[in-house]
Protein backbone atom coordinates (compact mmCIF):
# COMPACT_ATOMS: atom_id res chain seq x y z
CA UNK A 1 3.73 -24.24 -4.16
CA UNK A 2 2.63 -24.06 -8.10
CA UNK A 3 4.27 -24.89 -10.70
CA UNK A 4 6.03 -22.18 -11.89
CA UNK A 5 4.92 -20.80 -15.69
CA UNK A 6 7.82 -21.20 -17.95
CA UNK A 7 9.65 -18.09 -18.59
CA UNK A 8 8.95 -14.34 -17.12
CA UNK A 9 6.15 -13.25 -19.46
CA UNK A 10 4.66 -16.25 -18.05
CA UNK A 11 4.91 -15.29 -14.40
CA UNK A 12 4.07 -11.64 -15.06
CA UNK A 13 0.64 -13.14 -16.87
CA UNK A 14 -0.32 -15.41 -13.95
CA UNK A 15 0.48 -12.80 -11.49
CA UNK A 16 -2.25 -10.19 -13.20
CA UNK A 17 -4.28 -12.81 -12.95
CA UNK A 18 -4.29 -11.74 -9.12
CA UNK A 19 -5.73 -8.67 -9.29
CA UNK A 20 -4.39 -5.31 -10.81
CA UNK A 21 -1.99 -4.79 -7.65
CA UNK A 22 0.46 -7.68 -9.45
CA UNK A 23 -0.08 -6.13 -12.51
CA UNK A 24 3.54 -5.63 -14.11
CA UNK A 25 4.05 -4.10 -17.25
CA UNK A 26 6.19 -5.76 -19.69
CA UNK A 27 8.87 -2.78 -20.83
CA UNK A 28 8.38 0.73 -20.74
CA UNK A 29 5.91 2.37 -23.51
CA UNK A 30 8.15 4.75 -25.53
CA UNK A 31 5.79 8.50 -25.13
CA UNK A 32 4.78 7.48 -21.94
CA UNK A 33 5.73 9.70 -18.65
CA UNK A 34 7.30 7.13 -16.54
CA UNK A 35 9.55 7.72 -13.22
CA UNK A 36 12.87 5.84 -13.05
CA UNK A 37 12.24 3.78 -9.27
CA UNK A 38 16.02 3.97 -8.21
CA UNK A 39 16.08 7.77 -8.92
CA UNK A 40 13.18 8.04 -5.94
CA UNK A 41 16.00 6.78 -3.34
CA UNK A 42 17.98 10.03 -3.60
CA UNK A 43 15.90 12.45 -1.40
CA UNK A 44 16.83 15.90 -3.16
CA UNK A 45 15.51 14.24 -6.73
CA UNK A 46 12.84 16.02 -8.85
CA UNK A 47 10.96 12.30 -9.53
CA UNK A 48 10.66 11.71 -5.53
CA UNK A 49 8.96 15.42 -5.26
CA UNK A 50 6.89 14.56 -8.40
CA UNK A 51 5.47 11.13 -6.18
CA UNK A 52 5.39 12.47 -3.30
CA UNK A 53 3.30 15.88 -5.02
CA UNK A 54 0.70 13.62 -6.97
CA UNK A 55 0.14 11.46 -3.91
CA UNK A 56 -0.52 14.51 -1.48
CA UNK A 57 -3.17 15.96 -4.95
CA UNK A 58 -4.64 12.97 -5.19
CA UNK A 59 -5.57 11.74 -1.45
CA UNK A 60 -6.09 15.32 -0.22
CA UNK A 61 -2.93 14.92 2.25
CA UNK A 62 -2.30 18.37 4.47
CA UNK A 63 1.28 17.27 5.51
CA UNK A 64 4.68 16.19 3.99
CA UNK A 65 4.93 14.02 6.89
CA UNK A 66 1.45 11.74 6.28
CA UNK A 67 2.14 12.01 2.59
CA UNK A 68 5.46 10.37 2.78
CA UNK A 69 3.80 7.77 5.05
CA UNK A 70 0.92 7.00 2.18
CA UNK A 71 3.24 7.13 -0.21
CA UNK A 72 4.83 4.47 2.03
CA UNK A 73 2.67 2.04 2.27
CA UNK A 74 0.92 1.87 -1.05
CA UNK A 75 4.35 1.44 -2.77
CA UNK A 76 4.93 -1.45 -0.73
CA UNK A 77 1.78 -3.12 -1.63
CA UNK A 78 1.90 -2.68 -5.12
CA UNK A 79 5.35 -2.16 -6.75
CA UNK A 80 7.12 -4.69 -4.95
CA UNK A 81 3.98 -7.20 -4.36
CA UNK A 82 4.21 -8.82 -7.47
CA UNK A 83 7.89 -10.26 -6.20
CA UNK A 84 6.20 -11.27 -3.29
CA UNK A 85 3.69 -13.30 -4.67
CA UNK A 86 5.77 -14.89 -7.48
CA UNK A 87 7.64 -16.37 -4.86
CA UNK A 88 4.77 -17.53 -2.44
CA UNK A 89 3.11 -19.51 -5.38
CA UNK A 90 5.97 -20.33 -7.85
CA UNK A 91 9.38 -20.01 -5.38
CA UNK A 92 10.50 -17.85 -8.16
CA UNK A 93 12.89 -14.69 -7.54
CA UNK A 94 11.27 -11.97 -9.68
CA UNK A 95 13.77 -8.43 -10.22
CA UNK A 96 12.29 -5.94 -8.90
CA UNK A 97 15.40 -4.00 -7.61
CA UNK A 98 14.79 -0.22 -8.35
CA UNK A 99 17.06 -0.01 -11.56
CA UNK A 100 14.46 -2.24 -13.00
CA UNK A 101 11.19 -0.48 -12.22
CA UNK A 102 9.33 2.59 -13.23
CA UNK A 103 5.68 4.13 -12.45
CA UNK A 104 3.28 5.59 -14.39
CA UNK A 105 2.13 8.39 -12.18
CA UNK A 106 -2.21 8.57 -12.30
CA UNK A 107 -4.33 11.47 -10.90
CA UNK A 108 -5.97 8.70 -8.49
CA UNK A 109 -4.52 7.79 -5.16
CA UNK A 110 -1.76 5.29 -5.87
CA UNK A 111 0.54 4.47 -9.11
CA UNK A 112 -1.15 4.27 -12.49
CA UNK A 113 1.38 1.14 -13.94
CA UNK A 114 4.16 -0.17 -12.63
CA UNK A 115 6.78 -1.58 -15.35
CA UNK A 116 9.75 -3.44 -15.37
CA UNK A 117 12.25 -2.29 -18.06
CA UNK A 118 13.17 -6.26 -18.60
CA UNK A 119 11.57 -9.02 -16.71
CA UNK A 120 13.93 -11.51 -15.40
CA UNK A 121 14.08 -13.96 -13.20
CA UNK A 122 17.00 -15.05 -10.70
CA UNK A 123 18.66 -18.31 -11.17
CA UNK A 124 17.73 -19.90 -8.46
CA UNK A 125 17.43 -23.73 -8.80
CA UNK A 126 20.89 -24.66 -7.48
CA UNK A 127 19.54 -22.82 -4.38
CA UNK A 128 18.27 -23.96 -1.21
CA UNK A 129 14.80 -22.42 -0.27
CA UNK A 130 16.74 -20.34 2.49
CA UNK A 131 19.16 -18.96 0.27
CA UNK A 132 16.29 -17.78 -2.15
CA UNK A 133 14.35 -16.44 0.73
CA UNK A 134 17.40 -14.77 1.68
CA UNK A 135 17.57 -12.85 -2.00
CA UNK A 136 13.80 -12.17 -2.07
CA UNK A 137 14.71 -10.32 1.45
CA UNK A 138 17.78 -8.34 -0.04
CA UNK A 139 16.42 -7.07 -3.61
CA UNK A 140 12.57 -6.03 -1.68
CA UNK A 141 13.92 -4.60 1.33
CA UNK A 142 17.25 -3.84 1.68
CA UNK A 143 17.74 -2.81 -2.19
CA UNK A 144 14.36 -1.24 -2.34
CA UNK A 145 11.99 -0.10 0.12
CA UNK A 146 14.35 0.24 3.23
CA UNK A 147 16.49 3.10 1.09
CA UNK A 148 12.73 4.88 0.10
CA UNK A 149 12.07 4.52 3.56
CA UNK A 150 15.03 6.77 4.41
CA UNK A 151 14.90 9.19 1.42
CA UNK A 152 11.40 10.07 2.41
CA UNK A 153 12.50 10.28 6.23
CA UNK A 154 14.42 12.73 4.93
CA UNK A 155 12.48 14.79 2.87
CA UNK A 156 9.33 14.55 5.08
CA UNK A 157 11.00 13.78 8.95
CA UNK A 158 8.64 10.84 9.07
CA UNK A 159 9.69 8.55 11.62
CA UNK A 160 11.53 6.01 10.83
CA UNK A 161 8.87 3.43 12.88
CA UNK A 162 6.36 4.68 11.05
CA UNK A 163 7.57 4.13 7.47
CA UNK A 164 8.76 0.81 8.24
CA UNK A 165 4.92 0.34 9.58
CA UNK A 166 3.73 1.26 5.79
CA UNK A 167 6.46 -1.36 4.56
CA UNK A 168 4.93 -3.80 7.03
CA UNK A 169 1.64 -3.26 5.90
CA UNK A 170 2.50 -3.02 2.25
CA UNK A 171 4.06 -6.48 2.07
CA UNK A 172 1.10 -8.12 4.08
CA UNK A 173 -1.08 -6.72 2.10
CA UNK A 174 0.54 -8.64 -1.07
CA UNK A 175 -0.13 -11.67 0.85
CA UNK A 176 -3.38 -11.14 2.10
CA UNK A 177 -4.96 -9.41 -1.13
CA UNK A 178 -4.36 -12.96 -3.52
CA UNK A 179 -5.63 -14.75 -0.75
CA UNK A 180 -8.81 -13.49 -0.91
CA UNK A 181 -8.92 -14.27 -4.51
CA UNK A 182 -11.21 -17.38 -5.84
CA UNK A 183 -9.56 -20.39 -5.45
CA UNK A 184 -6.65 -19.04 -3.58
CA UNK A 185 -4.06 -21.54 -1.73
CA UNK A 186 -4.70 -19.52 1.66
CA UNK A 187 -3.02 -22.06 3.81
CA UNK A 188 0.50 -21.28 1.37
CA UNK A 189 -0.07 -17.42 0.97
CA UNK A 190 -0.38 -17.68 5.21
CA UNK A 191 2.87 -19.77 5.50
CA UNK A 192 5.02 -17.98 3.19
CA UNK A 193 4.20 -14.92 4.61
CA UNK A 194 5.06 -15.98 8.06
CA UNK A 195 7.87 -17.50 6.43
CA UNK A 196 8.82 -14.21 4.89
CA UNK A 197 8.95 -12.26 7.74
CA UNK A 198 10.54 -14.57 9.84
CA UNK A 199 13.17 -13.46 7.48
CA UNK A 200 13.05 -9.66 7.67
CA UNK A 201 14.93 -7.87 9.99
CA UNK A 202 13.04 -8.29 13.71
CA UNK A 203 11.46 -5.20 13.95
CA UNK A 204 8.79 -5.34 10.90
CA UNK A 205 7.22 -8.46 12.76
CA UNK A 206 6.45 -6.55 15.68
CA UNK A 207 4.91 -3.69 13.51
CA UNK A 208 1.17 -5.74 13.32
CA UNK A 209 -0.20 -8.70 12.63
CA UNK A 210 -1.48 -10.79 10.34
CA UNK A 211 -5.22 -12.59 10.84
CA UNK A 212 -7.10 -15.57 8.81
CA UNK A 213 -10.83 -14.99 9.11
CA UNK A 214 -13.46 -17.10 7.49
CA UNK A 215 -16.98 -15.35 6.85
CA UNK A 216 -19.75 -16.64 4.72
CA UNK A 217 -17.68 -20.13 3.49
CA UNK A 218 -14.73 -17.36 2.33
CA UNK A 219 -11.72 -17.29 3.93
CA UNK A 220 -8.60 -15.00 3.55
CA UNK A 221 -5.77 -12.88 5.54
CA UNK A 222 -6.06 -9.68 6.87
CA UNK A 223 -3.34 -7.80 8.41
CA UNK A 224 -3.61 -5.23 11.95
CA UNK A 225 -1.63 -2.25 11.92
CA UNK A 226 0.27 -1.23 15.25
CA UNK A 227 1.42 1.76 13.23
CA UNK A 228 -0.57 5.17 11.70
CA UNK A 229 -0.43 6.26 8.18
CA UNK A 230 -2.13 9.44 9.16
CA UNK A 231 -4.52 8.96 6.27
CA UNK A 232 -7.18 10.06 8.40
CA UNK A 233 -6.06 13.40 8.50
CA UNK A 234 -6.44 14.20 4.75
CA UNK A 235 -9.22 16.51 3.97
CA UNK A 236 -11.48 13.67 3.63
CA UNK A 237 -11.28 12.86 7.00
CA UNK A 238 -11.16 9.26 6.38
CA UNK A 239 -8.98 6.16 8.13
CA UNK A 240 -7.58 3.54 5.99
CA UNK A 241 -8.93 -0.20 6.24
CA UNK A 242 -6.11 -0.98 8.88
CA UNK A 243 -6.17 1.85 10.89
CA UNK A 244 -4.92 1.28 14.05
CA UNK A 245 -6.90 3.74 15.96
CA UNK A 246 -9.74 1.73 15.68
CA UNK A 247 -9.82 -1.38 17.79
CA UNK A 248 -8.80 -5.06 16.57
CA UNK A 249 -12.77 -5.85 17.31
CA UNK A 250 -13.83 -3.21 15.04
CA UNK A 251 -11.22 -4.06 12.29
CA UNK A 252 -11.83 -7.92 12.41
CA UNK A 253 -15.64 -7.02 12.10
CA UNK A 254 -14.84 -4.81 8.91
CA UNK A 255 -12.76 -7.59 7.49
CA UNK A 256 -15.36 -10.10 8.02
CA UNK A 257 -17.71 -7.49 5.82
CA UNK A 258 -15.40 -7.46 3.25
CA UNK A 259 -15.22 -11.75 3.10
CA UNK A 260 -18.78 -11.45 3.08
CA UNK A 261 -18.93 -9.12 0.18
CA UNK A 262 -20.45 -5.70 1.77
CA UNK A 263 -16.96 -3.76 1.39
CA UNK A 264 -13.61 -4.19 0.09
CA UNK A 265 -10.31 -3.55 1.66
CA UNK A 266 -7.07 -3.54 0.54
C-alpha cells in the first residue's frame, strides 16, 4: 500500500493521475448542468430518465432493458472507481455515497465529469483493515450501486442478475484499468481486489472473473464476464471488450492485444 497524500485534494490529484476514469471533480461548477446521484435511486425521477435517455442517444441502444444494463456497468466503473482505488493504493475511505456525487451528462457514451460536492475522507485510523473494508463495502454497494441497481430494475425490468453483472464488471474494471497503468503495483491492485470481493455479498464473485496476463514485458488484470450487457444489440452491432458471448480464448487473446498495445479495453 502507498502512502496516502495528505488531505483529499491530495487523493483526488493522485487518483487522476490514473487515468480519466478516477477523475473526480473537486465541487460542483456553479452554470453547469449537473445530476444530483442520490436523486437517480428513486425510479419515477426525471434525472434517472435524463441518464438513462442520453445513454440509450449516445450508444445507439434499441431497448430500455440493455440501456439500463449499460448504464449499469459504466457507472460502476467510473463514478464509484475512484473509491475503489483510493483504498487499494492508500487504504483510504473516500465518500462517494450518492448525496455526495453528481454527473455531468456528455453526448458520448458514458458520464462527461463526475464531482463530489465536498471531498472527504472517513476517519479511519482507529480502524482495523476489516472494519474499513467493511465501510468501503457499505457506502459503494449497499448505499450506492445496489439501490441503482433496483431503481433501474424497475424502470427497465432488467434482471436483477444481470445488473449486478454490470456492478461486477464495473468494480473490476477499477481494478484492472490502474493496473495496466505504467508503473502500476499489479500484485496490490490483484490482492485488494480479491480482497474486496471476498467482502461483497457472495453472489458478485460468481458473476466472472478476474485474469493477470502478461504480454510483451506488460502485465495487468483483465476481468471475464459470465453476464450480458446486451451492448451488442445497439445499432452498431458491436460487443463490449468483456462480452461473454465470445469465448474466454478469444477474450484472453484480445486482452493480450491490448497489453501489447494493438487495442484498448476498458
Amino acid at each position: 500500500m502507498s502512502h496516502p497524500p495528505p488531505g483529499p485534494a491530495a487523493v483526488l490529484t493522485a487518483l487522476a493521475g490514473y487515468g480519466e476514469r478516477y477523475r473526480l471533480q473537486d465541487g460542483l461548477d456553479a452554470g453547469e448542468d449537473w445530476v444530483a446521484a442520490d436523486r437517480l435511486l428513486d425510479p419515477a425521477s426525471e434525472e434517472l430518465t435524463r441518464v438513462l435517455e442520453a445513454e440509450r442517444t449516445a450508444s445507439g441502444q434499441v431497448s430500455a432493458h440493455a440501456t439500463a444494463l449499460t448504464v449499469m456497468a459504466v457507472y460502476a466503473g467510473t463514478v464509484t472507481a475512484p473509491a475503489l482505488l483510493a483504498w487499494a493504493l492508500y487504504g483510504e475511505v473516500l465518500d462517494v455515497r450518492p448525496d455526495n456525487v453528481a454527473l455531468r451528462l456528455d453526448d458520448h457514451h458514458g458520464f462527461g465529469a463526475v464531482a463530489l460536492r465536498r471531498p472527504r475522507l472517513a476517519e479511519t485510523s482507529q480502524m482495523t483493515a476489516d472494519v474499513r473494508l467493511k465501510l468501503l463495502v457499505g457506502q459503494v454497494l449497499d448505499e450506492h450501486l445496489f439501490p441503482l441497481a433496483d431503481a433501474l430494475r424497475v424502470r427497465s425490468r432488467a434482471g436483477q442478475r444481470q445488473l449486478h453483472g454490470g456492478i461486477a464488471q464495473g468494480c473490476a474494471a477499477a481494478f484492472g484499468a490502474a493496473s495496466r497503468t505504467p508503473g502500476a503495483d499489479v500484485d496490490l491492485l490483484h490482492r485488494s481486489h480479491d480482497a474486496f470481493l471476498a467482502a461483497c455479498p457472495p453472489g458478485l464473485g460468481g458473476l466472472g472473473e478476474m485474469v493477470r496476463l502478461s504480454e510483451g514485458g506488460r502485465e495487468g488484470l483483465f476481468y471475464l464476464r459470465r453476464t450480458c450487457c446486451l451492448f451488442y444489440t445497439a445499432v452498431h452491432g458491436e460487443k463490449c471488450a468483456s462480452c461473454c458471448l465470445d469465448s474466454v480464448e478469444d477474450r484472453v487473446c484480445a486482452y493480450r492485444r491490448v497489453l501489447a498495445g494493438a487495442a484498448s479495453s476498458h
